[in-house]
C-alpha atoms as a PDB file:
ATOM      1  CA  UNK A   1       2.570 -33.563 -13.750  1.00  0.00           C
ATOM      2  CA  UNK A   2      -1.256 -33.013 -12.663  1.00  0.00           C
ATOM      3  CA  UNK A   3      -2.313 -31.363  -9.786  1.00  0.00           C
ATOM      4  CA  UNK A   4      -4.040 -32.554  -6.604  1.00  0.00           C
ATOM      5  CA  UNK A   5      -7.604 -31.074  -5.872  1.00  0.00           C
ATOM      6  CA  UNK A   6      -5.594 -29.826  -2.404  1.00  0.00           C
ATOM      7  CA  UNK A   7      -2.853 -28.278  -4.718  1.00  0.00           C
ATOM      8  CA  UNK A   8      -5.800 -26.667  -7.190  1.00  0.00           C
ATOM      9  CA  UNK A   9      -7.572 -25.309  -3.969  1.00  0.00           C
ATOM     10  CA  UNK A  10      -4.161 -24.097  -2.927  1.00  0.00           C
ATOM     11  CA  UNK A  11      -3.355 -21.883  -5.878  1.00  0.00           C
ATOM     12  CA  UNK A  12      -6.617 -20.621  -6.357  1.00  0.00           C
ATOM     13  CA  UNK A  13      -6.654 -19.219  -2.506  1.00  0.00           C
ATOM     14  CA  UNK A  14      -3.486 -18.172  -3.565  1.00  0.00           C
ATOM     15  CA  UNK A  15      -4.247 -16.045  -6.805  1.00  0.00           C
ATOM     16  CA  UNK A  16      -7.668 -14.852  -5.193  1.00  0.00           C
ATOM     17  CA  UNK A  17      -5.972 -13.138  -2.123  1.00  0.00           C
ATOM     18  CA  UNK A  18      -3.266 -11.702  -4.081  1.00  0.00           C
ATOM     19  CA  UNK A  19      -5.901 -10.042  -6.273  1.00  0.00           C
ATOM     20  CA  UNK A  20      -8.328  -8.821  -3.887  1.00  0.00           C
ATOM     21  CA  UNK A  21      -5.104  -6.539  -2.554  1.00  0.00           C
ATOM     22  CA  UNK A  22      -3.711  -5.471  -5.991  1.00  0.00           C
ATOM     23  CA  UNK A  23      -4.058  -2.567  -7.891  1.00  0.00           C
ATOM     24  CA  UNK A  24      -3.928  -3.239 -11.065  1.00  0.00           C
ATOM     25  CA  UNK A  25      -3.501  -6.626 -13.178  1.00  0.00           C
ATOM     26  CA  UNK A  26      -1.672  -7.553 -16.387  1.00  0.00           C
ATOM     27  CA  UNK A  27      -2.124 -10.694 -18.272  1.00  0.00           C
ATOM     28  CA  UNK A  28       1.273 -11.536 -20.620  1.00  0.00           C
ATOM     29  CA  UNK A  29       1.735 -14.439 -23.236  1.00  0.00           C
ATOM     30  CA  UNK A  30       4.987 -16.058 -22.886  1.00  0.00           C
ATOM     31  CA  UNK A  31       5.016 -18.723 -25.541  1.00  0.00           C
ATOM     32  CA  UNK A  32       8.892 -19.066 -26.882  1.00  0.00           C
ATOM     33  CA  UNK A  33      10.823 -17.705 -23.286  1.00  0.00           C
ATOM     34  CA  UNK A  34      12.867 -19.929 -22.399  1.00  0.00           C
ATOM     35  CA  UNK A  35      13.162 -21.251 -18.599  1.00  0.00           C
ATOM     36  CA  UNK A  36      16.246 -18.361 -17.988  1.00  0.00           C
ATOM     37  CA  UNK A  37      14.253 -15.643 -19.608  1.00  0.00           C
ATOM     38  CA  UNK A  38      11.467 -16.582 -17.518  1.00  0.00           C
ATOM     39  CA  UNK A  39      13.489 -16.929 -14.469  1.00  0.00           C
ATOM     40  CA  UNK A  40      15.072 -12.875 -14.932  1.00  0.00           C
ATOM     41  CA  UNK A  41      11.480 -12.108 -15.712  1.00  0.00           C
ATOM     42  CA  UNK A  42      10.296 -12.826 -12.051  1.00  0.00           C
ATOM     43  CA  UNK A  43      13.300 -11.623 -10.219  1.00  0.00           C
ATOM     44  CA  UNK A  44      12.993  -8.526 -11.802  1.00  0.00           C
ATOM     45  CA  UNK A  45       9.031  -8.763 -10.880  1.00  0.00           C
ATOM     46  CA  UNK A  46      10.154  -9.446  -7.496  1.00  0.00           C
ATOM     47  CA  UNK A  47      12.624  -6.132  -7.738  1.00  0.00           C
ATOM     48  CA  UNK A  48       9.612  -4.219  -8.691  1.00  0.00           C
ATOM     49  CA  UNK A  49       7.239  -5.279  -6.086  1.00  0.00           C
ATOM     50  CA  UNK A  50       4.856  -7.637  -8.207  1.00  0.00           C
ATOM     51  CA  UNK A  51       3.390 -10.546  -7.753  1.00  0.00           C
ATOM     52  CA  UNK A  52       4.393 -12.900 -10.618  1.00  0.00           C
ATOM     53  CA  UNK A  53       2.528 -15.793 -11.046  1.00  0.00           C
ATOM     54  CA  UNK A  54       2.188 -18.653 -14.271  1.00  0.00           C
ATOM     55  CA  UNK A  55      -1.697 -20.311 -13.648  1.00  0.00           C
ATOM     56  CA  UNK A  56      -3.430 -22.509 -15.502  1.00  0.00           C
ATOM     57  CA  UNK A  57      -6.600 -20.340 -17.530  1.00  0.00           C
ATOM     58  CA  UNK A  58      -9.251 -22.357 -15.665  1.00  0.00           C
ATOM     59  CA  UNK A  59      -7.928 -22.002 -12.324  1.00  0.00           C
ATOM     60  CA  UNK A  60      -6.985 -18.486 -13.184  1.00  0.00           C
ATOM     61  CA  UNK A  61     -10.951 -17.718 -13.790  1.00  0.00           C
ATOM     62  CA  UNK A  62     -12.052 -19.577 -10.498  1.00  0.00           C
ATOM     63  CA  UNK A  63      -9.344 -17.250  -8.762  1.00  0.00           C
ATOM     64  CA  UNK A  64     -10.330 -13.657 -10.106  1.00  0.00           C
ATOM     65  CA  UNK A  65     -14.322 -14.569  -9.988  1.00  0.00           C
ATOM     66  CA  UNK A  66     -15.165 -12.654  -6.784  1.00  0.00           C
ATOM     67  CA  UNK A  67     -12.031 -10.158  -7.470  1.00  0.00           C
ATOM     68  CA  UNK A  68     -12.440  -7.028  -9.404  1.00  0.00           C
ATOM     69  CA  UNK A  69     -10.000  -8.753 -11.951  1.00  0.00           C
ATOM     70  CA  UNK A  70     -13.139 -10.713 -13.323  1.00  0.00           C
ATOM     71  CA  UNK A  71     -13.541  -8.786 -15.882  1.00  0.00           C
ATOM     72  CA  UNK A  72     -10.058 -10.469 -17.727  1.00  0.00           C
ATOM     73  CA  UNK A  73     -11.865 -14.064 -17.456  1.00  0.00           C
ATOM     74  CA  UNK A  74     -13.068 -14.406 -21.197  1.00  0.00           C
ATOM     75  CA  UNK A  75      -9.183 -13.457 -22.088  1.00  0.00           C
ATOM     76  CA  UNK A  76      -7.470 -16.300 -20.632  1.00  0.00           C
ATOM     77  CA  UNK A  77      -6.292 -18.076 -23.862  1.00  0.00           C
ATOM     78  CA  UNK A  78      -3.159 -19.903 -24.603  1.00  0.00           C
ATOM     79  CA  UNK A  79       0.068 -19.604 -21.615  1.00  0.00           C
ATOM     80  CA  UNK A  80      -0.357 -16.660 -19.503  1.00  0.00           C
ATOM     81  CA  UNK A  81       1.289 -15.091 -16.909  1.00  0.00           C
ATOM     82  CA  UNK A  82      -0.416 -13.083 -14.198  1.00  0.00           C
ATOM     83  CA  UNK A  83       1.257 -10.133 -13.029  1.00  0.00           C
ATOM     84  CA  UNK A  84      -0.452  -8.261 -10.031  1.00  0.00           C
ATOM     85  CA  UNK A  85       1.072  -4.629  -9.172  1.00  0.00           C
ATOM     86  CA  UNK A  86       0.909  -4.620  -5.436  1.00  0.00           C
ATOM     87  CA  UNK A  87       2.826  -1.283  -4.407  1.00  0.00           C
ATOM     88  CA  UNK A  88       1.297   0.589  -6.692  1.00  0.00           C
ATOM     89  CA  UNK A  89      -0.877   0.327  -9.818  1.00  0.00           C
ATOM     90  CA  UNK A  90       1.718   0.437 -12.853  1.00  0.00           C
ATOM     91  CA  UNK A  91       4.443  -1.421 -11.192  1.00  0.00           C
ATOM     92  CA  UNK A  92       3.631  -4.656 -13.013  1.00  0.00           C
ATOM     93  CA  UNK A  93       3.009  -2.412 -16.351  1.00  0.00           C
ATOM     94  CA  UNK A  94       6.623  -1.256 -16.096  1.00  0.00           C
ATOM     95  CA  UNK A  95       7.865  -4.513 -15.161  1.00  0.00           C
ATOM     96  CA  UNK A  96       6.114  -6.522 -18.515  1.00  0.00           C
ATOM     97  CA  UNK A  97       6.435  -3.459 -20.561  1.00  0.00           C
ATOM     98  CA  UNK A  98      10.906  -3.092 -20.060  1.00  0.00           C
ATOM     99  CA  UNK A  99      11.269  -6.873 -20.376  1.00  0.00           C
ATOM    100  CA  UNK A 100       9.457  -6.859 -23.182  1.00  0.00           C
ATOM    101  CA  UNK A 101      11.425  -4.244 -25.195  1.00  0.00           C
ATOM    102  CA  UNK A 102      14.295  -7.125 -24.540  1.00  0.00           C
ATOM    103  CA  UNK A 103      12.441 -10.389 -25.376  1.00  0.00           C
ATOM    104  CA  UNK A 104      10.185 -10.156 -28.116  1.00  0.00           C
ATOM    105  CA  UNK A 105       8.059 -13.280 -27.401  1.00  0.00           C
ATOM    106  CA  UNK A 106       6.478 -12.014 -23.797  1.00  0.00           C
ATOM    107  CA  UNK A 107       3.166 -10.096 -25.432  1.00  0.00           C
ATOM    108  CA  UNK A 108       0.724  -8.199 -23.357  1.00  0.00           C
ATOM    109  CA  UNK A 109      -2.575  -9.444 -23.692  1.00  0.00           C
ATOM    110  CA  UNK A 110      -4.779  -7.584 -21.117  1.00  0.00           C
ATOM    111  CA  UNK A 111      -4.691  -5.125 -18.570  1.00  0.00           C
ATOM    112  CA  UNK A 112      -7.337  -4.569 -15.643  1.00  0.00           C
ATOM    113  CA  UNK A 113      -7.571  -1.312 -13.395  1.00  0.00           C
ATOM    114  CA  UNK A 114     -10.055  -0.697 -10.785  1.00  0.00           C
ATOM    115  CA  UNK A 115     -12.566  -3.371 -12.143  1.00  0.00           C
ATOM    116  CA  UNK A 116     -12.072  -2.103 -16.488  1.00  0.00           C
ATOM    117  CA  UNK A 117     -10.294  -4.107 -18.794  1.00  0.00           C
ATOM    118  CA  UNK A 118      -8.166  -2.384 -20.876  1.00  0.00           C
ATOM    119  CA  UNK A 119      -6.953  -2.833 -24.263  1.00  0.00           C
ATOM    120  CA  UNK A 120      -2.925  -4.190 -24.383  1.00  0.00           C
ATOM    121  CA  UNK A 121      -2.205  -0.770 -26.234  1.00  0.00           C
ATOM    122  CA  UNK A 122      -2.863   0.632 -22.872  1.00  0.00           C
ATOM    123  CA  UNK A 123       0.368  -0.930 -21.177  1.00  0.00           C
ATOM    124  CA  UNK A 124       2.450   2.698 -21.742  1.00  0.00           C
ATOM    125  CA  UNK A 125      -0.093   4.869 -20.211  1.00  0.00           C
ATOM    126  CA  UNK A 126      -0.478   2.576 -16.947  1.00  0.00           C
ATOM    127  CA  UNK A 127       3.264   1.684 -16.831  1.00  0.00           C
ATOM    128  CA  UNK A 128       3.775   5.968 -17.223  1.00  0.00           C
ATOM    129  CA  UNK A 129       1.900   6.522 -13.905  1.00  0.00           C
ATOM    130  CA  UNK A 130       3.923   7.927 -10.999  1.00  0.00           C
ATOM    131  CA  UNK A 131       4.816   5.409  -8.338  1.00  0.00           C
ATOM    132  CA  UNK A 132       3.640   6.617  -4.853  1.00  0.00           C
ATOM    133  CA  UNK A 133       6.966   8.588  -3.826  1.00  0.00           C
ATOM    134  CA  UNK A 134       6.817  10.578  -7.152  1.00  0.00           C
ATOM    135  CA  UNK A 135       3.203  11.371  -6.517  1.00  0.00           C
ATOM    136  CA  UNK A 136       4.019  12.643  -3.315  1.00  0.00           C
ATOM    137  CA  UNK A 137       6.775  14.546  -4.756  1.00  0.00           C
ATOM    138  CA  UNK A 138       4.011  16.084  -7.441  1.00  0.00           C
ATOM    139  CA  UNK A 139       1.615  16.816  -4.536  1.00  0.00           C
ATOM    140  CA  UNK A 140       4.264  18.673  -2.406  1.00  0.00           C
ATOM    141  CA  UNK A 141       5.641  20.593  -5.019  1.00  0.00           C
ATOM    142  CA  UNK A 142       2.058  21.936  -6.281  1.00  0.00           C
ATOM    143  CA  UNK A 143       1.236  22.909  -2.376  1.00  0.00           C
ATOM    144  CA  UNK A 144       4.450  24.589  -2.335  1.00  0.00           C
ATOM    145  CA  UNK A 145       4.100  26.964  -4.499  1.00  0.00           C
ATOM    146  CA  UNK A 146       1.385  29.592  -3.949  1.00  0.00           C
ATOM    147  CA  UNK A 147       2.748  29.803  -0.627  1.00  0.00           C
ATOM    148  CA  UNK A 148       6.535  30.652  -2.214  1.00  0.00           C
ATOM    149  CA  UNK A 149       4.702  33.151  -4.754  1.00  0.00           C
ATOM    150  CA  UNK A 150       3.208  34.784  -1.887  1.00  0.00           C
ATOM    151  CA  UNK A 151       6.578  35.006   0.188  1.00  0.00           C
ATOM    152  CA  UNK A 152       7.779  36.227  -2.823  1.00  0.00           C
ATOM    153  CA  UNK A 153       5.321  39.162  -2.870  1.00  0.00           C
ATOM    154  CA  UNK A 154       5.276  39.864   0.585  1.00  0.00           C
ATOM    155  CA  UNK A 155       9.108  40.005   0.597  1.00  0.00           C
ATOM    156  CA  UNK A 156       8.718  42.499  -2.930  1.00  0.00           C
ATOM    157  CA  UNK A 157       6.976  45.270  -1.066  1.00  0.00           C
ATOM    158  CA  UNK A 158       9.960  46.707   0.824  1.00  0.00           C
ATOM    159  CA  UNK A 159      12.000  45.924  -1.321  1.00  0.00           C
ATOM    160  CA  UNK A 160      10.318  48.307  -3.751  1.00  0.00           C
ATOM    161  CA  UNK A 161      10.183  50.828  -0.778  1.00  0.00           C
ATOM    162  CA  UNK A 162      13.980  51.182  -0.390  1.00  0.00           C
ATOM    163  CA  UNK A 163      14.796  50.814  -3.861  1.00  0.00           C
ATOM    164  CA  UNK A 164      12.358  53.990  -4.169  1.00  0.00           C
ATOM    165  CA  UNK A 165      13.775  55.912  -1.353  1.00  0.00           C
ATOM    166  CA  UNK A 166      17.533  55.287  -2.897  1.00  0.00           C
ATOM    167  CA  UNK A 167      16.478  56.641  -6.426  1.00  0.00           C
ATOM    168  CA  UNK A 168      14.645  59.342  -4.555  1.00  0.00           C
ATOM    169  CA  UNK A 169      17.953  59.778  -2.442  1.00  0.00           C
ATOM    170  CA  UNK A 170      20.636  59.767  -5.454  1.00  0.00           C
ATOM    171  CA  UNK A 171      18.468  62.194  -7.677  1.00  0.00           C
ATOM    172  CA  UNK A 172      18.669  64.842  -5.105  1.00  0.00           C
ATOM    173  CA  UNK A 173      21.833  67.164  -5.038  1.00  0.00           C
ATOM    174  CA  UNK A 174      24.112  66.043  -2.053  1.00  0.00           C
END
């Protein structure tokens, strides 16, 4: 079934405004899913906060053109599917990268952070970076503690002072 030029226009606007807010972009082969496979692959994209999203190549360029996803243009060859992290950037890595330990036929073929194409080896280190609550959780920690060390000291001091005085206390004849 072809497309309109209003339905073309459509997607495009689409793709385009997704992209300008995403943080990262990963571009999968899926040659061989089936329609099921396909259909567990975007709930659990929807699960994980990424926009899912099967566009034809040529449509796909005219989208990402003015997006700092143009970079993946001269990659779009054979059926892809866009995936567009838009929580935070490896959320679509994780997504592509644990359904495709189950289904062998979904292949990475490109990866795009903050305007660099990366190679599809790439997918564990992006799909290893903390999601924004674990970051946090890194951040607080790391504040947290020079200030416990130096509670820690502070509190050390007379503590030292009476264990002193009670040595000094119990080696002197009563």
């Amino acid at each position: 079934m072809a497309l309109t030029l209003t339905e073309k226009k459509k997607i495009v606007s689409e793709v385009a405004a997704v992209a300008t807010e995403a943080h990262s972009a990963v571009a999968a082969e899926y040659h061989g899913l089936s329609v099921g496979e396909m259909t567990e692959l975007r709930v659990k994209a929807r699960e994980g906060g990424v926009y899912l999203r099967v566009v034809k190549n040529n449509l796909a360029k005219l989208a990402l053109a003015d997006t700092e996803f143009s970079c993946m243009s001269d990659g779009f060859v054979g059926p892809l599917v866009l995936a567009f992290s838009q929580e935070d950037p490896g959320a679509a890595a994780r997504v592509l990268k644990d359904f495709a330990k189950e289904h062998d036929k979904l292949e990475v073929k490109m990866l795009s952070v903050g305007g660099q194409l990366l190679a599809a080896s790439e997918i564990d280190r992006l799909a290893k970076l903390p999601t924004r609550d674990q970051a946090l959780a890194i951040l607080a920690g790391t504040l947290r503690a020079p200030v416990e060390k130096l509670a820690r000291t502070i509190n050390e001091v007379p503590g030292k002072l009476v264990r002193t005085v009670a040595a000094v206390k119990d080696s002197k004849p009563a």
